[in-house]
Protein backbone atom coordinates (compact mmCIF):
# COMPACT_ATOMS: atom_id res chain seq x y z
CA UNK A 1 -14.84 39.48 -67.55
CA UNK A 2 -17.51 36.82 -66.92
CA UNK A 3 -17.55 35.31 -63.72
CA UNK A 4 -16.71 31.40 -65.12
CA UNK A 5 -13.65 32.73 -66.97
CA UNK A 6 -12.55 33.64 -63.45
CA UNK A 7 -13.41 29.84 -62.12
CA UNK A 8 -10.04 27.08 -61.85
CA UNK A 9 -11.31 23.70 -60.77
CA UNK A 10 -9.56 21.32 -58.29
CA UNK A 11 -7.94 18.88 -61.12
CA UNK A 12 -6.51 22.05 -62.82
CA UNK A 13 -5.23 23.49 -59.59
CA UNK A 14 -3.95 20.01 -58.35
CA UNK A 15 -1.87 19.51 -61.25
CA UNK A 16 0.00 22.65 -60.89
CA UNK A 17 0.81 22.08 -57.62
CA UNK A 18 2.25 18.91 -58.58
CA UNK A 19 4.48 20.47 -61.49
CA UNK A 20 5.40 23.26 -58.75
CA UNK A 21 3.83 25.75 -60.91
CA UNK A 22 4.67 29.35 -59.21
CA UNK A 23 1.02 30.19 -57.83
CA UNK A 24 -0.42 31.65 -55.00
CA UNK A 25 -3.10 30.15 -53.00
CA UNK A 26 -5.17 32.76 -50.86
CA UNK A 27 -7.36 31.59 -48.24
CA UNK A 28 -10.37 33.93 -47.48
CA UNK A 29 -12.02 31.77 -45.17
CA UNK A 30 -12.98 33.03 -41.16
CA UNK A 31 -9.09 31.97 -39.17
CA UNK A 32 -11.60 29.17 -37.12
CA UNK A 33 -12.20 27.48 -40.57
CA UNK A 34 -8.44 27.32 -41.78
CA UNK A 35 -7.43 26.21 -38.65
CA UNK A 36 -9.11 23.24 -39.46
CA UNK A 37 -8.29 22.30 -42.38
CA UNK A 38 -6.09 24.01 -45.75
CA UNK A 39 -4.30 24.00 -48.81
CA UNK A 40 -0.64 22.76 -47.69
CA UNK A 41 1.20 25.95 -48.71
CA UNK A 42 -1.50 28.32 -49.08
CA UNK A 43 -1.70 31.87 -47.43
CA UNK A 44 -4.80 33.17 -45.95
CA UNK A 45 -5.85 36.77 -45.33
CA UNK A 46 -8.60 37.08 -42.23
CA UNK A 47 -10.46 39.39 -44.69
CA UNK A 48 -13.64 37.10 -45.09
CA UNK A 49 -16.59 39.53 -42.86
CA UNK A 50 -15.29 42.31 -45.38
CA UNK A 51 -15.67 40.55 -48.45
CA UNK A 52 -19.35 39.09 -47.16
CA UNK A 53 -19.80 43.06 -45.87
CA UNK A 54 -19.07 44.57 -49.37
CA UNK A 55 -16.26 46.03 -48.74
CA UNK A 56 -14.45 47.28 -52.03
CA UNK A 57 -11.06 48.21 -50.11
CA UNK A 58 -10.45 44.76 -48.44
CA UNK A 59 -7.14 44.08 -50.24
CA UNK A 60 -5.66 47.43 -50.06
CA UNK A 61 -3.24 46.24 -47.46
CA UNK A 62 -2.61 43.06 -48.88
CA UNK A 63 0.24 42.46 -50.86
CA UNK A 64 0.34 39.24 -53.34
CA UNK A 65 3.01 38.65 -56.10
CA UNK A 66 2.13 40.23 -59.76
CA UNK A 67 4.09 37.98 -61.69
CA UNK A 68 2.14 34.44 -60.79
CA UNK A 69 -1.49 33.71 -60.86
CA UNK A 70 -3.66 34.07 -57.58
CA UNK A 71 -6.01 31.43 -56.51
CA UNK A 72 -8.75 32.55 -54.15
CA UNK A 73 -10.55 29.81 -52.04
CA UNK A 74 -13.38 29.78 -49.69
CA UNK A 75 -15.81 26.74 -48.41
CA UNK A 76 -17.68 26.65 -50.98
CA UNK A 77 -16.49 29.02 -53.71
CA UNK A 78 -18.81 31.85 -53.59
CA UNK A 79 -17.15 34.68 -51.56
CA UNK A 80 -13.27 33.68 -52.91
CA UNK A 81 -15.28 34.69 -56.19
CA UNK A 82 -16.08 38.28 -54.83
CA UNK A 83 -11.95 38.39 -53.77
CA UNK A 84 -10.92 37.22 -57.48
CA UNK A 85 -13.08 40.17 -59.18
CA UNK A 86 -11.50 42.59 -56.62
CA UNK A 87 -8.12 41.56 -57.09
CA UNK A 88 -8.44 41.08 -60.66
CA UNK A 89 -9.61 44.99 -60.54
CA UNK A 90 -6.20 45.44 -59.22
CA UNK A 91 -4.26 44.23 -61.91
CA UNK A 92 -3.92 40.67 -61.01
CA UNK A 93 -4.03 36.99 -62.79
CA UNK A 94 -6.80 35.04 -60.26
CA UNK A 95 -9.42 32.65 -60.43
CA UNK A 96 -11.58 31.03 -57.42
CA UNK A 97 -11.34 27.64 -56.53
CA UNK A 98 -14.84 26.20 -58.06
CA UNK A 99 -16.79 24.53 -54.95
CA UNK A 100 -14.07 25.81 -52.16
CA UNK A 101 -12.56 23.70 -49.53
CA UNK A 102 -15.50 20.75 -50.43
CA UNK A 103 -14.46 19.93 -53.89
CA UNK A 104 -10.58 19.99 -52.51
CA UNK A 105 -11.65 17.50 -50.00
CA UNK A 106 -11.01 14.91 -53.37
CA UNK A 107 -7.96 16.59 -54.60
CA UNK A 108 -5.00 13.55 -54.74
CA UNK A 109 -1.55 12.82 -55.87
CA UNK A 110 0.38 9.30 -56.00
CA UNK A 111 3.42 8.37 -54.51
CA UNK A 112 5.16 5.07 -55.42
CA UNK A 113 7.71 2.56 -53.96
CA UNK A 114 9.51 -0.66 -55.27
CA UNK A 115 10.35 -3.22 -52.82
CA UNK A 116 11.67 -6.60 -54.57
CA UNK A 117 9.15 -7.73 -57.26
CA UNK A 118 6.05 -5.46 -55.84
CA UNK A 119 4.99 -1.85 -56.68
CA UNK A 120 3.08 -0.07 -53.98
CA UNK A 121 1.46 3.07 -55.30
CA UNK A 122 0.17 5.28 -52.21
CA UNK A 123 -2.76 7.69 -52.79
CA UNK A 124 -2.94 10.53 -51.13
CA UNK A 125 -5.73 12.53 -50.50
CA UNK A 126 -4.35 16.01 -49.76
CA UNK A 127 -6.77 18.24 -47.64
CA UNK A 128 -7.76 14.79 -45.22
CA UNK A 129 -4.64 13.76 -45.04
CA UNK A 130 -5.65 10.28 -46.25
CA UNK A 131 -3.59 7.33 -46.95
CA UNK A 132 -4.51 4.54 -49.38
CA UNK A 133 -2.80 1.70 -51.41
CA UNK A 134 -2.69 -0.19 -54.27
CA UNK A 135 -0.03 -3.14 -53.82
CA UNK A 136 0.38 -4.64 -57.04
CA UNK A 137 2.45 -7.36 -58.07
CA UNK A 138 3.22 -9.80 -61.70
CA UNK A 139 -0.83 -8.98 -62.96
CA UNK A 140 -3.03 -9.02 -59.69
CA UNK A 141 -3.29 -6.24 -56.78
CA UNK A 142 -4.73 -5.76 -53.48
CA UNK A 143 -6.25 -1.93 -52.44
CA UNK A 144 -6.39 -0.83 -49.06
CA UNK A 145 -8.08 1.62 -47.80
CA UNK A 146 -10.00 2.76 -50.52
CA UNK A 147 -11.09 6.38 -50.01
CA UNK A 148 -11.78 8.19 -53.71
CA UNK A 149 -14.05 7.24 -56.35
CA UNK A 150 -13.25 3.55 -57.34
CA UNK A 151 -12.55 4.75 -61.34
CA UNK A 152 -9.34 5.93 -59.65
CA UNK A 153 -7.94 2.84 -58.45
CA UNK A 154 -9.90 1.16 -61.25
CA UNK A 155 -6.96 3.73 -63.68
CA UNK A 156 -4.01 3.27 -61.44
CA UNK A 157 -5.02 -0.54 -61.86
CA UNK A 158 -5.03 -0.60 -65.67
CA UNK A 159 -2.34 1.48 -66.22
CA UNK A 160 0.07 -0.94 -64.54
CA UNK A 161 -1.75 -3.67 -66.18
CA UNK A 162 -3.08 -5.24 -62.64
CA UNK A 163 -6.63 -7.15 -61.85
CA UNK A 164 -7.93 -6.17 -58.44
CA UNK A 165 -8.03 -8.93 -57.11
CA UNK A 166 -9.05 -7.98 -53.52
CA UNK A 167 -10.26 -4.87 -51.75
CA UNK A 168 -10.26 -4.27 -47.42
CA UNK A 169 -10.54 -1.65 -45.28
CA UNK A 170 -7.87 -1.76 -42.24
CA UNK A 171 -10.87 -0.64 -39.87
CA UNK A 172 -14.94 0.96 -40.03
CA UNK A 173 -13.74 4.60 -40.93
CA UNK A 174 -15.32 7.62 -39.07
CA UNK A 175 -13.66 10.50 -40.75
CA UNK A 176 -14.16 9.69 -44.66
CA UNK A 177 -16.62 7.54 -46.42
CA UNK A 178 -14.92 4.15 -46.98
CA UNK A 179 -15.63 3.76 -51.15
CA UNK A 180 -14.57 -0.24 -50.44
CA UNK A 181 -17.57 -2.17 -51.11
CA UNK A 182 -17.97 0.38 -53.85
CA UNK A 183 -14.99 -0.67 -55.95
CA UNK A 184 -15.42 -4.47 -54.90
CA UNK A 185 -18.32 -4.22 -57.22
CA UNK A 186 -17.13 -2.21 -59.82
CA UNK A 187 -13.81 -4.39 -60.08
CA UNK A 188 -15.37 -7.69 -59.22
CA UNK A 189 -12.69 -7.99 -56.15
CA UNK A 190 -12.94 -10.23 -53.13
CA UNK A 191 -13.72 -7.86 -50.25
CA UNK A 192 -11.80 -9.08 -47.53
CA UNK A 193 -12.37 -8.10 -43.41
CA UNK A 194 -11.35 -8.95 -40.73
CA UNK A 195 -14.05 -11.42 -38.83
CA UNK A 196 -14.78 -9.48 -36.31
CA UNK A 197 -15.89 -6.44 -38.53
CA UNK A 198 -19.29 -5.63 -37.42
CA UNK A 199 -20.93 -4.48 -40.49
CA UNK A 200 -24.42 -5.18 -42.66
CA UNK A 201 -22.93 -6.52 -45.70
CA UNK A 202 -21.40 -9.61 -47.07
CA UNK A 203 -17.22 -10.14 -47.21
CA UNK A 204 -15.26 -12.61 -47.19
CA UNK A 205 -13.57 -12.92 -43.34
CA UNK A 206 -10.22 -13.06 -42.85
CA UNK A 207 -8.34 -14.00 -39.70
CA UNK A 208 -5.24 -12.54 -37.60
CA UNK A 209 -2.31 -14.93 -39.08
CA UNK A 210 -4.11 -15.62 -42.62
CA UNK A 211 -1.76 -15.26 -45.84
CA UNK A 212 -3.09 -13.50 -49.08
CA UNK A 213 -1.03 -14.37 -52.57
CA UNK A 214 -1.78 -11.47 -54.61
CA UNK A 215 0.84 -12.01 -57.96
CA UNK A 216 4.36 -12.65 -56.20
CA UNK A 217 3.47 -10.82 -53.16
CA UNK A 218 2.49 -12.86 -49.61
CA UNK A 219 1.06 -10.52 -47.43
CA UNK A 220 -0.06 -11.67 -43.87
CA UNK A 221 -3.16 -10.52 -41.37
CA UNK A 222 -1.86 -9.04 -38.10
CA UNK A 223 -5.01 -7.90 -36.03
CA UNK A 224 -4.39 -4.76 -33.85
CA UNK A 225 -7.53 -3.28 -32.18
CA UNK A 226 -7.18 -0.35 -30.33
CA UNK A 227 -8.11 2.22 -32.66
CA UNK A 228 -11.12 0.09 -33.09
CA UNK A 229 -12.42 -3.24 -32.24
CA UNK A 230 -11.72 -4.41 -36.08
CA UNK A 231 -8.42 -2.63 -36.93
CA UNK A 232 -5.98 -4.58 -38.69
CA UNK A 233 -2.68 -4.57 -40.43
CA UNK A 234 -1.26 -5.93 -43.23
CA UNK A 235 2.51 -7.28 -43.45
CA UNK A 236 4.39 -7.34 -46.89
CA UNK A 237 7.01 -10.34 -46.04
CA UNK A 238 9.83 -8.15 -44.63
CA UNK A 239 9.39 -4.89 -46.19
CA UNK A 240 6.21 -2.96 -45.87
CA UNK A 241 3.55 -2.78 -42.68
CA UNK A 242 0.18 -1.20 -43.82
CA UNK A 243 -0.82 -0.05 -39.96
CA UNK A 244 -4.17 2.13 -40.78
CA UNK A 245 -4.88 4.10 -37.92
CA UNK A 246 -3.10 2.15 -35.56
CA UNK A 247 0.67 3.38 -36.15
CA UNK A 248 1.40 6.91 -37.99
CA UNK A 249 4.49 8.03 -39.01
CA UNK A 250 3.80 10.89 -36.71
CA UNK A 251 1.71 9.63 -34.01
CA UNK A 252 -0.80 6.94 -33.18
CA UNK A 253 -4.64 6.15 -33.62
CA UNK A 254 -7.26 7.84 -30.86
CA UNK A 255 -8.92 4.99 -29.31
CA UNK A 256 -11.85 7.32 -28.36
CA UNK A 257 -14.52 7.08 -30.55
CA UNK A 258 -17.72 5.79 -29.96
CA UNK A 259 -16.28 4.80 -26.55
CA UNK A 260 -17.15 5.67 -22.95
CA UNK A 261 -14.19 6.55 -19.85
CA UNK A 262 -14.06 2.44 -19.15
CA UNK A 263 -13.51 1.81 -22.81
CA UNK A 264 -11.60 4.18 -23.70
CA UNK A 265 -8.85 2.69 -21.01
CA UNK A 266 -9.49 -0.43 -22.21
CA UNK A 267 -9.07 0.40 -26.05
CA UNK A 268 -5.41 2.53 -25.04
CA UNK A 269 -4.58 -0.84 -23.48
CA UNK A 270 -5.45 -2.84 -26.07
CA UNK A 271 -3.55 0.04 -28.88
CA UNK A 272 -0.45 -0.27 -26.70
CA UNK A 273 -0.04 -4.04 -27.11
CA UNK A 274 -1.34 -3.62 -30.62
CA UNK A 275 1.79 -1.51 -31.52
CA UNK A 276 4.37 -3.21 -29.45
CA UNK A 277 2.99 -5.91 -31.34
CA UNK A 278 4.06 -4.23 -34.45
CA UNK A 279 7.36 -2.74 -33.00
CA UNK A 280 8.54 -6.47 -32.37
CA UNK A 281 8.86 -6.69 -36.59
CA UNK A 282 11.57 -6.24 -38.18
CA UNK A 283 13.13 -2.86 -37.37
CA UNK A 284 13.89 -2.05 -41.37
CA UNK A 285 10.57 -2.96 -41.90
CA UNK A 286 8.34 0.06 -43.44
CA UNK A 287 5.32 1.54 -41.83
CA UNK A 288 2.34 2.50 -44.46
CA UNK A 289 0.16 4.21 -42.07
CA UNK A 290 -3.81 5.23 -43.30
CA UNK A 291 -3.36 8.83 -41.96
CA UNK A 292 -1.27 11.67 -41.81
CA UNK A 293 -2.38 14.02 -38.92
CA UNK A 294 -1.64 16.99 -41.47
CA UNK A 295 -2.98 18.00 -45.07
CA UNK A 296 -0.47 16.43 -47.82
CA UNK A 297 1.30 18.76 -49.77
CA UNK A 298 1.18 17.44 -53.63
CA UNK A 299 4.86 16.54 -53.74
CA UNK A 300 4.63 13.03 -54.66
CA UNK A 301 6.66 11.88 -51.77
CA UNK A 302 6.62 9.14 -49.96
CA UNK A 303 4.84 9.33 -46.59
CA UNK A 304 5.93 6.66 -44.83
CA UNK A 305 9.29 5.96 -42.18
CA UNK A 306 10.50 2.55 -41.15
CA UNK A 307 10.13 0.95 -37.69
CA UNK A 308 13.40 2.30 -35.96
CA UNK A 309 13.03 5.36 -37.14
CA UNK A 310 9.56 5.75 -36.04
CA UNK A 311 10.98 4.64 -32.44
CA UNK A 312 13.21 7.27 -32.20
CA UNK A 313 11.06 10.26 -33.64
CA UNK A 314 7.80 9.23 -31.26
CA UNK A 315 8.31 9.62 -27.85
CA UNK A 316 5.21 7.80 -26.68
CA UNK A 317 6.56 4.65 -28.31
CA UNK A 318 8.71 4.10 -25.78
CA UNK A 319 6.16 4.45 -22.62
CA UNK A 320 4.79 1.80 -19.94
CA UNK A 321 1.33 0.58 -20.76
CA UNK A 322 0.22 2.86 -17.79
CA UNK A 323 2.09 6.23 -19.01
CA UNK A 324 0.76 5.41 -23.15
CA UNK A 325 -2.85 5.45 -21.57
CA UNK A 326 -2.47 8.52 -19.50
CA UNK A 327 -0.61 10.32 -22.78
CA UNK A 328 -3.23 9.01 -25.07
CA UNK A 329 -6.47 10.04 -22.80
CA UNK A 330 -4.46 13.79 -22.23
CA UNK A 331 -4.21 14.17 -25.97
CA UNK A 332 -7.10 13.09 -27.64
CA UNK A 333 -8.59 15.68 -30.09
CA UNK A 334 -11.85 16.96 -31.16
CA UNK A 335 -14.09 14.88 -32.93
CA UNK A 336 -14.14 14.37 -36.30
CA UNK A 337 -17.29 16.60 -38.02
CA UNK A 338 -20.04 14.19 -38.35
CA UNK A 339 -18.04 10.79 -37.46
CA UNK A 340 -21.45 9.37 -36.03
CA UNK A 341 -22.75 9.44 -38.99
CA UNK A 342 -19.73 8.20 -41.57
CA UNK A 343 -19.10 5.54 -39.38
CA UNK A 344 -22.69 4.66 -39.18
CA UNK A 345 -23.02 4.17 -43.69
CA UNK A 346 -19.54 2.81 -43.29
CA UNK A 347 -21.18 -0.06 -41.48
CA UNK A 348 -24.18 -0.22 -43.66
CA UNK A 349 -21.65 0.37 -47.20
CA UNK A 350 -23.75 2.49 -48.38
CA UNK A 351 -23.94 6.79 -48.61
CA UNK A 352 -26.94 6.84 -50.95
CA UNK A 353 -28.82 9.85 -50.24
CA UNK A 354 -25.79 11.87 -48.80
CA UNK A 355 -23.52 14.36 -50.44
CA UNK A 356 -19.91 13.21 -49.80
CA UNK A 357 -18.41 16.43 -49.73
CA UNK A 358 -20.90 17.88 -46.94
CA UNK A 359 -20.22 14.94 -44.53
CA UNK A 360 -16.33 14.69 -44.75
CA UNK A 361 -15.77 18.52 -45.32
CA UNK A 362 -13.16 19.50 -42.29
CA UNK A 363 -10.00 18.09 -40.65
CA UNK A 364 -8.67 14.61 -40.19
CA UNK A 365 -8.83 14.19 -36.59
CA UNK A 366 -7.70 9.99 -35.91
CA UNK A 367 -4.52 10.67 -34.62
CA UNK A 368 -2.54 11.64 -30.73
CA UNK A 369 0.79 13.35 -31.69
């Protein structure tokens, strides 16, 4: 068998997921590496310093199911394609995931909601754990977040017969490459921040309190640093709360990055009023976060959990400004892989020169739990 009849690429492997296809996804990366980030429902066998060693027994004590295909995946697709030829030696259906764990890194599904006359379509990149919008309502729309290649919302768009009318980012990301200022010039959008964003291109400033009419919809600015100096949420009337990495459904926004000890207080400080803030809305209302602190599985579900709920599930929600900054300071993660330098073109709006994949290849890492 030739070695490309043994290839599946991420689009073909993301839509079986999504029609719950009966496959098996086998990790062979080192434990360190999955750890970080995965397939949501893959398996992994800690067999990768065989397979790099040449070791022609390596799966003898595995056992994988004969009666679905196998999926091997690595970082970059080279050694799961030494663990498809063995297994396929042994009788099985399996291909390697072509470019590993990097090409995944764009592997999405959508997830829609209704609320009145506006369709919110959330877009969900799978292995980050990333959380964007399209909010579209009568013929215009308005895209948060915007974190694939613009063609995608510039699809979603069309297909529901919507003009972009205005792109914004909620903050200056540091774990993905925004792809904003991107689709603001391939859909002729406004691009919309908040005033205080400090980056090196023109947009058009908005203000905490503004309105935006996009179709039917009124959607209004709530700043809320804390995360970051810039972050900002938008509020859909009653309904929806787009929080980016200020409010998760399962935790909150670090506010260490880029940040000495002294700001770092002062940023938890500022996040704790910044969400209280938030909390104060209507308790029905439904939180739209950018982030979840997990990979996504490809079920086309909803992430998202409405303002009561979300103070009863987090704990942390209900501390004293003093107790939220000790929590947040005890629970801060790693850094994100390279965030000095995606926040860095994120500010200029502009990755020319740099692979994607390379620089956001690893775990989401914005959120305390």
């Amino acid at each position: 068998m030739k070695s490309e009849e043994l290839i599946i690429d991420v689009s073909t492997l993301s839509h079986w997921l999504q029609e719950k296809r009966p496959v098996t996804v086998l990790d062979v990366r080192p434990i360190e590496q999955r750890e970080e980030w995965a397939i949501a429902g893959s398996v992994h066998a800690d067999i990768y310093d065989k397979l790099k060693s040449g070791d022609q027994h390596v799966f003898d004590d595995v056992q994988l199911r004969h009666d679905q295909p196998v999926v091997t995946v690595c970082a970059a697709g080279k050694t799961s394609l030494i663990a498809a030829e063995l297994l396929r030696q042994k009788g099985y259906r399996v291909y390697s995931l072509k470019g590993g764990m990097k090409e995944w890194n764009f592997a999405f599904d959508t997830a829609e909601v209704i609320l009145g006359k506006v369709k919110i379509i959330q877009v969900r990149r799978s292995s980050k754990g990333v959380l964007s919008y399209i909010i579209g309502s009568d013929d215009e729309a308005l895209v948060i977040d915007a974190a694939l290649d613009p063609q995608v919302y510039m699809d979603l768009a069309k297909a529901n017969k919507w003009t972009i009318k205005y792109v914004t980012d909620t903050h200056i990301h540091a774990d993905y490459l925004s792809r904003t200022r991107e689709l603001a010039q391939t859909s002729n959008a406004k691009h919309l921040l908040i005033n205080t964003a400090g980056v090196s291109y023109p947009f058009t400033p908005i203000n905490d309190g503004d309105r935006l009419k996009v179709g039917d919809a009124i959607i209004e600015i709530i700043y809320s640093p804390g995360h970051t100096a810039e972050s900002t949420s938008f509020k859909l009337g009653e309904d929806a709360l787009f929080t980016g990495d200020t409010l998760f459904t399962d935790g909150v926004g670090r506010p260490d990055l880029k940040a000495n000890t002294d700001e770092v207080i002062t940023r938890a400080k500022l996040l704790y009023h910044s969400i209280h803030k938030l909390l104060s809305l209507n308790p029905d209302t439904l939180v739209l976060p950018a982030h979840l602190a997990s990979t996504i599985p490809l079920d086309g579900k909803l992430i998202a959990g409405s303002i009561k709920d979300l103070k009863n599930k987090l704990q942390m929600l209900t501390f004293a400004e003093d107790e939220f900054v000790d929590y947040t300071q005890s629970r801060i993660p790693p850094t994100p892989p390279n965030y000095l330098t995606i926040a860095t073109l994120n500010k200029q709006g502009s990755y020319e020169g740099y692979n994607p994949a390379d620089l956001e290849a690893g775990a989401n890492r914005c959120a305390i739990a």
